[in-house]
N, C-alpha and C. Protein backbone atom coordinates (compact mmCIF):
# COMPACT_ATOMS: atom_id res chain seq x y z
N UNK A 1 4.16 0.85 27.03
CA UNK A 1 3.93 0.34 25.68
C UNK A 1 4.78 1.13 24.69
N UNK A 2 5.12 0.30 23.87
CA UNK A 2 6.06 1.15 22.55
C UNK A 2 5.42 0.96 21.64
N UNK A 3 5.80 2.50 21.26
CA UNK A 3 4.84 2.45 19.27
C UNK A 3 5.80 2.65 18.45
N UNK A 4 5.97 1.21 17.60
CA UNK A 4 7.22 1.77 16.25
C UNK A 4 6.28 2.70 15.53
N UNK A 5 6.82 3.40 14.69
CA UNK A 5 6.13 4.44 13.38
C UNK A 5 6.91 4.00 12.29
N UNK A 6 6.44 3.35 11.57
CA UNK A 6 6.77 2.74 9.86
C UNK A 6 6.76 3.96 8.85
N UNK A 7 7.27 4.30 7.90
CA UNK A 7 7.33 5.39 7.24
C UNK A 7 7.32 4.28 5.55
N UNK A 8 5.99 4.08 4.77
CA UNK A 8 5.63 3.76 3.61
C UNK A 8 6.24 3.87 3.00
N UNK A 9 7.25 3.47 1.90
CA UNK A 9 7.22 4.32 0.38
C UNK A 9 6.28 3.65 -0.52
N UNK A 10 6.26 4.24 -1.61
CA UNK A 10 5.89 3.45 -2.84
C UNK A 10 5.77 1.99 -3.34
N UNK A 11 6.68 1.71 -2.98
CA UNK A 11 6.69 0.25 -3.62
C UNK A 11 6.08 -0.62 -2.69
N UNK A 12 6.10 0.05 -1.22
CA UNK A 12 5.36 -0.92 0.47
C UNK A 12 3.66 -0.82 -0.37
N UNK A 13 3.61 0.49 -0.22
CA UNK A 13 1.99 0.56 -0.68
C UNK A 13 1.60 -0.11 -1.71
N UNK A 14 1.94 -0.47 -2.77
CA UNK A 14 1.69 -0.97 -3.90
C UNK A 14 1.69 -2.20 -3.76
N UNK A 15 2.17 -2.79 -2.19
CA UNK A 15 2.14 -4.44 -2.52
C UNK A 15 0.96 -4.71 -1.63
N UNK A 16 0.07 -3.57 -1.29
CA UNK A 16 -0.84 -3.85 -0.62
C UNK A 16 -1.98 -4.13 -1.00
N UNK A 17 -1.73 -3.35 -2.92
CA UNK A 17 -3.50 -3.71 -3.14
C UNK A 17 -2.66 -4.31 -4.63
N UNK A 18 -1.29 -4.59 -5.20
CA UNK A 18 -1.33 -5.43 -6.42
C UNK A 18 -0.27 -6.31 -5.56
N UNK A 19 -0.69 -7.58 -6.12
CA UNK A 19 0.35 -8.60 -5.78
C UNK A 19 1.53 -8.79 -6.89
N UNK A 20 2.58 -8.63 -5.91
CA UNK A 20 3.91 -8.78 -5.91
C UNK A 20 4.78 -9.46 -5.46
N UNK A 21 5.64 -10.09 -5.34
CA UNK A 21 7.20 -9.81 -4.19
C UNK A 21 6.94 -9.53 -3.09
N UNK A 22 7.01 -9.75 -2.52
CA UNK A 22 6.91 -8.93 -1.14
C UNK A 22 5.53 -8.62 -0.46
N UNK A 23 4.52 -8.96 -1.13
CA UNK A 23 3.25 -8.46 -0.85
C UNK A 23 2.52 -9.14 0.21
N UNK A 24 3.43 -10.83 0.36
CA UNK A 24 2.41 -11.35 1.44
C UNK A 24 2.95 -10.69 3.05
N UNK A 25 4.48 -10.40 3.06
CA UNK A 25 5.11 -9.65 4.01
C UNK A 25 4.54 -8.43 4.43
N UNK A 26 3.99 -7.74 3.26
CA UNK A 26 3.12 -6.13 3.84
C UNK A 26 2.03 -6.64 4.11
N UNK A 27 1.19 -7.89 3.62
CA UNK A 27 -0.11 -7.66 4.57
C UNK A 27 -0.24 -8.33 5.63
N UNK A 28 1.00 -9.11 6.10
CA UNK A 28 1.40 -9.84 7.42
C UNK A 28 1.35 -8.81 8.11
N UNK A 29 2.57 -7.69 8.20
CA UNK A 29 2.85 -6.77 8.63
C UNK A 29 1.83 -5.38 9.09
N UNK A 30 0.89 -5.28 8.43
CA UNK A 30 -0.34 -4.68 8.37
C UNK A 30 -1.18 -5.40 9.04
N UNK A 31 -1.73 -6.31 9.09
CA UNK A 31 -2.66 -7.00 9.61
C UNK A 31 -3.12 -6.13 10.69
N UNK A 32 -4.14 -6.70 11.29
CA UNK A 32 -4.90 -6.21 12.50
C UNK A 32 -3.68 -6.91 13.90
N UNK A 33 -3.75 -7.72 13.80
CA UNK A 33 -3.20 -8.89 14.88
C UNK A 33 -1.62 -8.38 15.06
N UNK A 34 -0.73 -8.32 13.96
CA UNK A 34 0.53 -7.51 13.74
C UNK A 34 0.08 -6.66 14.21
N UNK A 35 -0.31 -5.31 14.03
CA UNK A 35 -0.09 -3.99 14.24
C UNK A 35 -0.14 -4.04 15.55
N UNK A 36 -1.28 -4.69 16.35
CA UNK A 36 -2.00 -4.22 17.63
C UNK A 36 -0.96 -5.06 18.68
N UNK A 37 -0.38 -6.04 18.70
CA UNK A 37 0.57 -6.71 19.33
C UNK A 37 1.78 -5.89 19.36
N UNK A 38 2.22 -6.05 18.10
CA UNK A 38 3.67 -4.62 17.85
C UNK A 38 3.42 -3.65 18.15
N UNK A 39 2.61 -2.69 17.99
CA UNK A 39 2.13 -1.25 18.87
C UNK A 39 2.45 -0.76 17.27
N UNK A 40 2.42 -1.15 15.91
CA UNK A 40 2.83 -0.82 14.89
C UNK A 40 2.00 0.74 14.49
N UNK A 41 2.34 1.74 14.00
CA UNK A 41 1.39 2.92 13.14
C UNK A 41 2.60 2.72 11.94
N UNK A 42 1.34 3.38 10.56
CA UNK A 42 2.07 3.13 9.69
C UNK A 42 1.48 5.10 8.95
N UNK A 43 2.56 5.29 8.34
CA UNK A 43 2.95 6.81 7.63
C UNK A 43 3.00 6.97 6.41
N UNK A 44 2.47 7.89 5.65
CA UNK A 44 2.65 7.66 4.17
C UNK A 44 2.45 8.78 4.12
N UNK A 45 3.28 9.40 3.20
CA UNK A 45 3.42 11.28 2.95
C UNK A 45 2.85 11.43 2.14
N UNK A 46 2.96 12.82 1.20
CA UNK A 46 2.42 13.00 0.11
C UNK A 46 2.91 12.87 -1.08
N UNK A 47 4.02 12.54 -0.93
CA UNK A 47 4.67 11.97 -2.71
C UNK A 47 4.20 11.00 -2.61
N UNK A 48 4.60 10.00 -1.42
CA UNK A 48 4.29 9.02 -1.94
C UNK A 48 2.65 8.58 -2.27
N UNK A 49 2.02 9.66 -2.20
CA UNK A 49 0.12 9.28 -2.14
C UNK A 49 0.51 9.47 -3.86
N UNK A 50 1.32 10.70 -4.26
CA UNK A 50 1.03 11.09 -5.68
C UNK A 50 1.97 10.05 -6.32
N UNK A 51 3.06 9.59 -6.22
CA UNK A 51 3.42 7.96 -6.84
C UNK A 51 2.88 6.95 -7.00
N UNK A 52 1.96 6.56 -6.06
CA UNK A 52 1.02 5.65 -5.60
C UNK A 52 -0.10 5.86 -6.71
N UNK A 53 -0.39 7.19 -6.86
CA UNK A 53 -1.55 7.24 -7.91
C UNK A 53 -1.22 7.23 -9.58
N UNK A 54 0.30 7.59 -9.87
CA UNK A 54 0.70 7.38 -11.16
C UNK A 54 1.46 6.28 -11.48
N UNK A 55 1.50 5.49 -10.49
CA UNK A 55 1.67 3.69 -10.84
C UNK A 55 0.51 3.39 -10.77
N UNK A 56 -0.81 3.19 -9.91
CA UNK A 56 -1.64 2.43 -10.41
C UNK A 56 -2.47 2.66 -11.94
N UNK A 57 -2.38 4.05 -12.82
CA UNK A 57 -2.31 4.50 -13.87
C UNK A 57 -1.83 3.61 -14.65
N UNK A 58 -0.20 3.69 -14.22
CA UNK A 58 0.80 3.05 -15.45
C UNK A 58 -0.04 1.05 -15.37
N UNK A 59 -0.08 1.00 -14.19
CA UNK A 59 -0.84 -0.37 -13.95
C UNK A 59 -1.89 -0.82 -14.80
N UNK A 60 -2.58 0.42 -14.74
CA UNK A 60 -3.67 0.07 -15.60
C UNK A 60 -3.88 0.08 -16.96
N UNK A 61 -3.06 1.11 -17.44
CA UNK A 61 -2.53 1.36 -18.52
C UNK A 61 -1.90 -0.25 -19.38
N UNK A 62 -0.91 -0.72 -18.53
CA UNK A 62 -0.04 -2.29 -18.88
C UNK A 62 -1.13 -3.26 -18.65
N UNK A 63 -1.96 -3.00 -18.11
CA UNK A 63 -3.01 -4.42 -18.02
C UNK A 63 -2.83 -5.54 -16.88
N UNK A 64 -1.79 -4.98 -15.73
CA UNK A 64 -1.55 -5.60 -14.87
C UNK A 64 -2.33 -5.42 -13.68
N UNK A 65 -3.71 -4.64 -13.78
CA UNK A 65 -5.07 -4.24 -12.63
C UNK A 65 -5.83 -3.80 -14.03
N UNK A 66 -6.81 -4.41 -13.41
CA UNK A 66 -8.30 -3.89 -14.27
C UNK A 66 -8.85 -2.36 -14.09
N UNK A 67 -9.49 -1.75 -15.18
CA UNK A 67 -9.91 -0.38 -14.69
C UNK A 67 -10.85 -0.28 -13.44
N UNK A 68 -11.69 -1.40 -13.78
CA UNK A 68 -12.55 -1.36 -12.22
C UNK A 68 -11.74 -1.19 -11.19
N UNK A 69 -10.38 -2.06 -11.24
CA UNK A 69 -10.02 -2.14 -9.75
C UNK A 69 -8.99 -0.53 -9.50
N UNK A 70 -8.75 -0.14 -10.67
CA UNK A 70 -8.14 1.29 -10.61
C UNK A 70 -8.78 2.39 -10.27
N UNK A 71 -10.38 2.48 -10.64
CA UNK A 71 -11.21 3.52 -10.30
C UNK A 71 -11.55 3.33 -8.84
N UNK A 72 -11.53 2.26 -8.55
CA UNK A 72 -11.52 2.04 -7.05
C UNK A 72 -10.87 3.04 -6.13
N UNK A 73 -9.09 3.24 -6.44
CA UNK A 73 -8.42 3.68 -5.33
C UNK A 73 -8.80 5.66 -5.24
N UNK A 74 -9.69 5.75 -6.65
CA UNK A 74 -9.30 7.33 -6.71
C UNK A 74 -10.75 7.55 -6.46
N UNK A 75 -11.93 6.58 -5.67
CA UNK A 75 -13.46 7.79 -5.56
C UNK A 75 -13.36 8.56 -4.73
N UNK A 76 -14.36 8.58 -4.74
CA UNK A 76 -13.70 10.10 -3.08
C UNK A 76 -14.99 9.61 -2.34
């Protein structure tokens, strides 16, 4: 069996929880059914966790995600 390893940036993650461009492609690609057929793992470092968290900010900030859906990504 082969396992690709996907390496995230910023803009992959972001089309996962705001719709975009490209966004129906990352959750094709993500899926359960994708991953487990492809042998897919997917990687996301730590800039990109801390980019990830000062766009959905600026997001929320522009009015393009609701605060509800912003307080979402940061509970613990």
């Amino acid at each position: 069996m082969i396992i690709r390893m996907l390496f995230f940036d910023t803009s992959v993650l972001l089309k996962m929880f705001v719709k975009e461009d490209g966004s129906n492609n990352v959750m094709w690609l993500t899926s359960p059914d994708t991953k487990i057929l492809n042998g897919l793992r997917f990687y996301i470092n730590d800039q990109v966790c801390y980019e990830f968290k000062k766009k959905i900010h600026q997001f929320e900030k522009n009015g393009k995600i609701s605060t509800k859906r912003a307080e979402r990504f940061f509970k613990s």
